[in-house]
C-alpha atoms as a PDB file:
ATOM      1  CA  UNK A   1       5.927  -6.858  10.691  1.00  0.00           C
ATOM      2  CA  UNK A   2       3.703  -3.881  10.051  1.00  0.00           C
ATOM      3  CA  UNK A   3      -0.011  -4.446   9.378  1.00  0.00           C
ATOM      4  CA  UNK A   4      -1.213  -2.732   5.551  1.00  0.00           C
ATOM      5  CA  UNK A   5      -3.798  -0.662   5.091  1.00  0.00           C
ATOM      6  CA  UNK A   6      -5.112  -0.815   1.498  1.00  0.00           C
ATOM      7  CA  UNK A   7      -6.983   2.437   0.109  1.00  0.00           C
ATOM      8  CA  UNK A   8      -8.429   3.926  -2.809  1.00  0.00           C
ATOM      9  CA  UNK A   9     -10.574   3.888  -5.755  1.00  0.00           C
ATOM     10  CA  UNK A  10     -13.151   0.885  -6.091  1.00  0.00           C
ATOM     11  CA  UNK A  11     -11.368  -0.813  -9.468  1.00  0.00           C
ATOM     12  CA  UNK A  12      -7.763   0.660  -8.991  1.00  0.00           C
ATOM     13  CA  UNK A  13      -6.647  -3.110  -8.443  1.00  0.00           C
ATOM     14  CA  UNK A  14      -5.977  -2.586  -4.226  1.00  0.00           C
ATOM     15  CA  UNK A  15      -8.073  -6.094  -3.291  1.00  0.00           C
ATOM     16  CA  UNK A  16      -6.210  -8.387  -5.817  1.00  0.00           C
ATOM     17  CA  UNK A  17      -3.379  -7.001  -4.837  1.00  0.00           C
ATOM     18  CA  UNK A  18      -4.124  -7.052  -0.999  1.00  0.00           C
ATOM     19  CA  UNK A  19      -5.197 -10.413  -1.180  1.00  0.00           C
ATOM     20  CA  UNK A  20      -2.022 -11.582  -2.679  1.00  0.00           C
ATOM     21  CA  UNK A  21       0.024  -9.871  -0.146  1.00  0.00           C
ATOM     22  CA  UNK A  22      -2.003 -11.477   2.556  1.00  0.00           C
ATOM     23  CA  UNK A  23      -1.515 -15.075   1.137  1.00  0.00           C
ATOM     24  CA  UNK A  24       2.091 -14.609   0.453  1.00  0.00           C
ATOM     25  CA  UNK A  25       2.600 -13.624   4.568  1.00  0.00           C
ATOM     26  CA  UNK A  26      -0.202 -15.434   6.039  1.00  0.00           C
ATOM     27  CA  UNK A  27      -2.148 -11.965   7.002  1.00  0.00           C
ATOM     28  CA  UNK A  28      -5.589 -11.981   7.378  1.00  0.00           C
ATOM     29  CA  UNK A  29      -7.525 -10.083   4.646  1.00  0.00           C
ATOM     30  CA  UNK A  30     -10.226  -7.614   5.788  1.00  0.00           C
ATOM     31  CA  UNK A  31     -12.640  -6.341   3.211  1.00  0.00           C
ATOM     32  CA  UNK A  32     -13.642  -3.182   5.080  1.00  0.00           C
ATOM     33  CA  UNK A  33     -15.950  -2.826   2.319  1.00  0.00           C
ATOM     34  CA  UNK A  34     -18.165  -5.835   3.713  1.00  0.00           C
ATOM     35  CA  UNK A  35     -18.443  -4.172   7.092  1.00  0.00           C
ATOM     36  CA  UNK A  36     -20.070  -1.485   5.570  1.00  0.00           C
ATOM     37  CA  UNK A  37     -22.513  -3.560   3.464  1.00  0.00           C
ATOM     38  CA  UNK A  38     -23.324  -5.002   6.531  1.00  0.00           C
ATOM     39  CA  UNK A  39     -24.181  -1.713   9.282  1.00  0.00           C
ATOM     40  CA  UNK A  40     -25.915  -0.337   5.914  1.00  0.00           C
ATOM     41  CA  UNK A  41     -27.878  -3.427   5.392  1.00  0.00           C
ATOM     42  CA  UNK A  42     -28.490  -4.536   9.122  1.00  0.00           C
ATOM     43  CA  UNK A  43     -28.482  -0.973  10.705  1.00  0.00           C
ATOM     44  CA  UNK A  44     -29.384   1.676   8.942  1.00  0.00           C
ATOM     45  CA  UNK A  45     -29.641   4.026  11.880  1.00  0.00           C
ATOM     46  CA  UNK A  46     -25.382   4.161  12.168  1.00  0.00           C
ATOM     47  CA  UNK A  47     -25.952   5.938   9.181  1.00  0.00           C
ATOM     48  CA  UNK A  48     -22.943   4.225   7.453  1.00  0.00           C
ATOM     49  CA  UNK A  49     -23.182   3.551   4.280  1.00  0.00           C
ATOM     50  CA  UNK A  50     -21.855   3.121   0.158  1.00  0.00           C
ATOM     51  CA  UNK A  51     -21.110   6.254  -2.586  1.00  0.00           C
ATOM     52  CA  UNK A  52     -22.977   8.751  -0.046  1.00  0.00           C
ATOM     53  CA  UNK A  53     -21.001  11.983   0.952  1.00  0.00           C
ATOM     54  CA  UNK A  54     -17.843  10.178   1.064  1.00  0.00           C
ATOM     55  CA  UNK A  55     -15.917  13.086   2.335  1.00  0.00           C
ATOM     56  CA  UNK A  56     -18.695  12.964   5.780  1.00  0.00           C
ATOM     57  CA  UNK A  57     -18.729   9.214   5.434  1.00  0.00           C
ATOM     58  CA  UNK A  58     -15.042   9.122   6.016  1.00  0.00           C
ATOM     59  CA  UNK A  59     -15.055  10.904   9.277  1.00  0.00           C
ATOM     60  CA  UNK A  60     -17.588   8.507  10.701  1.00  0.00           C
ATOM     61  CA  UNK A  61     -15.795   5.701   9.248  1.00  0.00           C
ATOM     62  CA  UNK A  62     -12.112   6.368  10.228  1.00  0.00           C
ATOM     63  CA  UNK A  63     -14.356   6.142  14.178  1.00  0.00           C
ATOM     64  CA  UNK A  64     -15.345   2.899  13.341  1.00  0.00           C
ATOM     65  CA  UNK A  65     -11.956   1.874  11.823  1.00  0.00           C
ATOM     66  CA  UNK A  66      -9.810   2.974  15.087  1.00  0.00           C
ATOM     67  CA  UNK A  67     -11.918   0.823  17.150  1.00  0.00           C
ATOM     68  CA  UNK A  68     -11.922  -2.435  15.198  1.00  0.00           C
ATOM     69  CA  UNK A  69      -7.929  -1.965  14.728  1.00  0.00           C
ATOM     70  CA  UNK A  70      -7.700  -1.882  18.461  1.00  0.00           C
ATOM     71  CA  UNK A  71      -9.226  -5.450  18.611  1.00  0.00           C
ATOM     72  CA  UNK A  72      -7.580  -6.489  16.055  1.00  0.00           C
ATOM     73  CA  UNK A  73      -4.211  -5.369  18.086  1.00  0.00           C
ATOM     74  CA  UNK A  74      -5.366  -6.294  21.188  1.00  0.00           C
ATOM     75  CA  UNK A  75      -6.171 -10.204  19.661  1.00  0.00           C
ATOM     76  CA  UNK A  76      -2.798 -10.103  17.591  1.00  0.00           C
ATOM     77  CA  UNK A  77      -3.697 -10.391  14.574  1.00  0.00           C
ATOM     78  CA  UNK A  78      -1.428  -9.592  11.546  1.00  0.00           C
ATOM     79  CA  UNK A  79      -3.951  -8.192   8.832  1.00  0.00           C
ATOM     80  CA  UNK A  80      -4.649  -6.509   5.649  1.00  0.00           C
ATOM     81  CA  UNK A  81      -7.414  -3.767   5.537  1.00  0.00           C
ATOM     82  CA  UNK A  82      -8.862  -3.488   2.306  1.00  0.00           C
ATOM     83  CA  UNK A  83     -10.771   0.119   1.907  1.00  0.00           C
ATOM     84  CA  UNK A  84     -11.753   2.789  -0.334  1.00  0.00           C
ATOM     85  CA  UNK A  85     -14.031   4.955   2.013  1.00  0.00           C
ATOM     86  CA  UNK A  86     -11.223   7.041   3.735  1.00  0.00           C
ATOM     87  CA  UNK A  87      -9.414   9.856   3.061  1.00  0.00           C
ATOM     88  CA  UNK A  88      -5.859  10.288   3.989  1.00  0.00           C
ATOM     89  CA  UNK A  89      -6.494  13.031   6.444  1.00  0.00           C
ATOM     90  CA  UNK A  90      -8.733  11.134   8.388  1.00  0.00           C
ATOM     91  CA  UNK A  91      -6.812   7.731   8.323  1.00  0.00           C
ATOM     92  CA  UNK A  92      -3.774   9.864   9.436  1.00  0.00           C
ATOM     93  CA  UNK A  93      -5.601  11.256  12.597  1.00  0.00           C
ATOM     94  CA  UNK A  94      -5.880   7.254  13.652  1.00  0.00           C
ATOM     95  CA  UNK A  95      -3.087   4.843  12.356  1.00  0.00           C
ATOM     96  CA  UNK A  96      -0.280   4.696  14.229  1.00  0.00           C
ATOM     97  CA  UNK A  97       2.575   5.072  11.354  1.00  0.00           C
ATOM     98  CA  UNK A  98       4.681   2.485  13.529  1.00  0.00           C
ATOM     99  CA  UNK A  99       2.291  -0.336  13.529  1.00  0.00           C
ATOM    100  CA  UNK A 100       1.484   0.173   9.903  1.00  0.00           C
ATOM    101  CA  UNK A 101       1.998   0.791   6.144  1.00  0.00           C
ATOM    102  CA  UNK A 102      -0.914   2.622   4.368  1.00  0.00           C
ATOM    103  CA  UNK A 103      -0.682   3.231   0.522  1.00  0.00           C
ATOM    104  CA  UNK A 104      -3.476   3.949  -2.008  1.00  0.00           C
ATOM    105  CA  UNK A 105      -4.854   3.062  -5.306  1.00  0.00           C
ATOM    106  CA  UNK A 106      -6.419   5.135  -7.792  1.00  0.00           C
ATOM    107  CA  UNK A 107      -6.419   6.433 -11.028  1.00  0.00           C
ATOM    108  CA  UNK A 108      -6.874  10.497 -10.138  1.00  0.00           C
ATOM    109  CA  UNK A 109      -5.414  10.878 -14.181  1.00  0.00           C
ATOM    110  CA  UNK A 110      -6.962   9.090 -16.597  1.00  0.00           C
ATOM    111  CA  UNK A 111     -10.503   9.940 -18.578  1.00  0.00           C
ATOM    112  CA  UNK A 112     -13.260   7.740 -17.794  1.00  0.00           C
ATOM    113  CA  UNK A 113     -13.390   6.164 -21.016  1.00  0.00           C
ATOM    114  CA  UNK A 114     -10.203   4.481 -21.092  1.00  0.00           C
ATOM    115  CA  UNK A 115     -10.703   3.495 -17.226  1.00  0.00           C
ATOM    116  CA  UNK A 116     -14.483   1.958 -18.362  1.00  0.00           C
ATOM    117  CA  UNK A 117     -12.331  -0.192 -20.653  1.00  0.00           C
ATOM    118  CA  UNK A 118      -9.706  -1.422 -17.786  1.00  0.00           C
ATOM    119  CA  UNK A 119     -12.566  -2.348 -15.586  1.00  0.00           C
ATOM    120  CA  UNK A 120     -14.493  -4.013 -18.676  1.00  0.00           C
ATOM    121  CA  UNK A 121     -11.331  -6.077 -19.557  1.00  0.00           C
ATOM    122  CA  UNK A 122     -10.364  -7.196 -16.247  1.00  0.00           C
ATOM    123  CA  UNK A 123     -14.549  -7.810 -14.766  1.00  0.00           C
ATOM    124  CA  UNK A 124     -14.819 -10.725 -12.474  1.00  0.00           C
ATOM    125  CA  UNK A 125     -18.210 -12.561 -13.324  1.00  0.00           C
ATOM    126  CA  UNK A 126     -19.907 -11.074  -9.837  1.00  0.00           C
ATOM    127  CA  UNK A 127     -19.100  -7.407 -10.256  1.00  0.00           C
ATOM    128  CA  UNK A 128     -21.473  -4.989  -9.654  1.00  0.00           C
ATOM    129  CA  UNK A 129     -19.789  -3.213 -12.688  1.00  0.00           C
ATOM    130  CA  UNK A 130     -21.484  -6.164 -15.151  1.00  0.00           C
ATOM    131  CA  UNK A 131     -25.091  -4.830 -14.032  1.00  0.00           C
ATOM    132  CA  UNK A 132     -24.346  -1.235 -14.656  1.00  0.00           C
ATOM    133  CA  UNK A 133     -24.778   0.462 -18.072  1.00  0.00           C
ATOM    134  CA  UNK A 134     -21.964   1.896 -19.781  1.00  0.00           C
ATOM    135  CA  UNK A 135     -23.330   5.910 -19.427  1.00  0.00           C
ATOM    136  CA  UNK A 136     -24.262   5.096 -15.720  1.00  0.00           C
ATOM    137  CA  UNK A 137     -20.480   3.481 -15.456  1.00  0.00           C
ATOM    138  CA  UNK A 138     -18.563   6.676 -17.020  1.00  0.00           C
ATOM    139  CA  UNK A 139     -20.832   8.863 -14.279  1.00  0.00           C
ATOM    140  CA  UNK A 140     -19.441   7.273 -11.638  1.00  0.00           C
ATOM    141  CA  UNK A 141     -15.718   6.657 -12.630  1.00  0.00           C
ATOM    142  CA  UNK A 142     -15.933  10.245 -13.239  1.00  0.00           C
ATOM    143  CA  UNK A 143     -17.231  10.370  -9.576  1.00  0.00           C
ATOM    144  CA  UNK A 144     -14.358   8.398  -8.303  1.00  0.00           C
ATOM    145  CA  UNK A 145     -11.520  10.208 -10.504  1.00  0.00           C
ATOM    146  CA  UNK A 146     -12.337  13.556  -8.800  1.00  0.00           C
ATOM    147  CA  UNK A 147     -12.539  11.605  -5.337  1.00  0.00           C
ATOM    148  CA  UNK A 148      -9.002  10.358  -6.707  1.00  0.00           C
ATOM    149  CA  UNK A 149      -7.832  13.390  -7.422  1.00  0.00           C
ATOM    150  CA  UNK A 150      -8.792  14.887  -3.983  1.00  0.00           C
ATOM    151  CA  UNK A 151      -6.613  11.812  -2.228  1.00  0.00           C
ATOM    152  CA  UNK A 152      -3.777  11.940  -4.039  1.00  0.00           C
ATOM    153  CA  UNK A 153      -3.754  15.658  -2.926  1.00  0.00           C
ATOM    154  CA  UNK A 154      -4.138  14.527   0.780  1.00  0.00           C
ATOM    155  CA  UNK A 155      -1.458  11.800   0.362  1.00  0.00           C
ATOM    156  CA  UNK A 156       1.079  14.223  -0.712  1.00  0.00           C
ATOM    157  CA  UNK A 157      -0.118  16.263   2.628  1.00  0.00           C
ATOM    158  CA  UNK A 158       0.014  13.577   5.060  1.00  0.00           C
ATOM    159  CA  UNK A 159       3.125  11.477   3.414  1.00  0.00           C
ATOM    160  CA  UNK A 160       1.418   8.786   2.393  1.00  0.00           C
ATOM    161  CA  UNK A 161       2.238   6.558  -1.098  1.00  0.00           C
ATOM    162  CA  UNK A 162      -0.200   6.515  -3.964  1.00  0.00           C
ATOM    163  CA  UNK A 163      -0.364   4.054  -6.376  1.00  0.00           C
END
């Protein structure tokens, strides 16, 4: 069985549906996302870190990523990567296409408005999205719809699916 790699747009849907997947065939679930939260918390001086340059940030990260698969590989274990920091390009460079299954999530066609409203409706209690104001929401979906945009270019470049 092939290992999934989960990527895309923060509110496109990919962890709910990752985390199904991995119940379903007894994967283990990775929230990349946490690894980040925790070099940017607990060392700052990697320079890793959340909604930066995310077109630099993904070349440092897709570094990171190849080494943790390899120990992930090396222990055998079947897993679901859960991410939205790296661009097809660079995930291309490192995933070896026989060991896994990459798609992406995202939402590169729709105005921010209507997405504010999908992410209002479907809010879990915790979400950061609850503490944000509605003009400082629509900033940053419009943020991630031209980051969407850019990755559903690169998918089509480096064959991957997009979702």
């Amino acid at each position: 069985m092939k290992n999934l790699i989960i990527n895309g747009a923060s509110r496109s849907g990919k962890s709910t549906v990752a985390k199904r997947i991995a119940k379903k065939f007894n994967m283990s679930y990775i929230p990349f996302d946490s690894i980040v939260s925790t070099l940017e918390r607990l060392y700052p001086c990697t320079g890793i870190k959340h909604l930066d340059d995310n077109i630099a940030m993904s070349k440092k990260l897709s570094v990171l990523l190849k080494e943790f698969i390899s120990h992930l590989e090396y222990e055998d274990i079947h897993y679901i990567i859960d991410l939205y920091q790296i661009y097809p390009v660079d995930l291309k460079e490192i995933v070896d296409d026989e060991k896994h299954l990459v798609v992406y999530f995202g939402y590169p066609h729709i105005k921010a408005e209507e997405k504010l409203e999908h992410i209002k409706k479907y809010a879990r209690e915790k979400d950061w999205t609850r503490q944000t104001s509605d003009k400082q929401m629509i900033d940053i979906i419009n943020v991630f719809i031209l980051e969407n945009q850019l990755m559903y270019e690169e998918c089509k470049k480096v064959n991957y699916r997009f979702f």
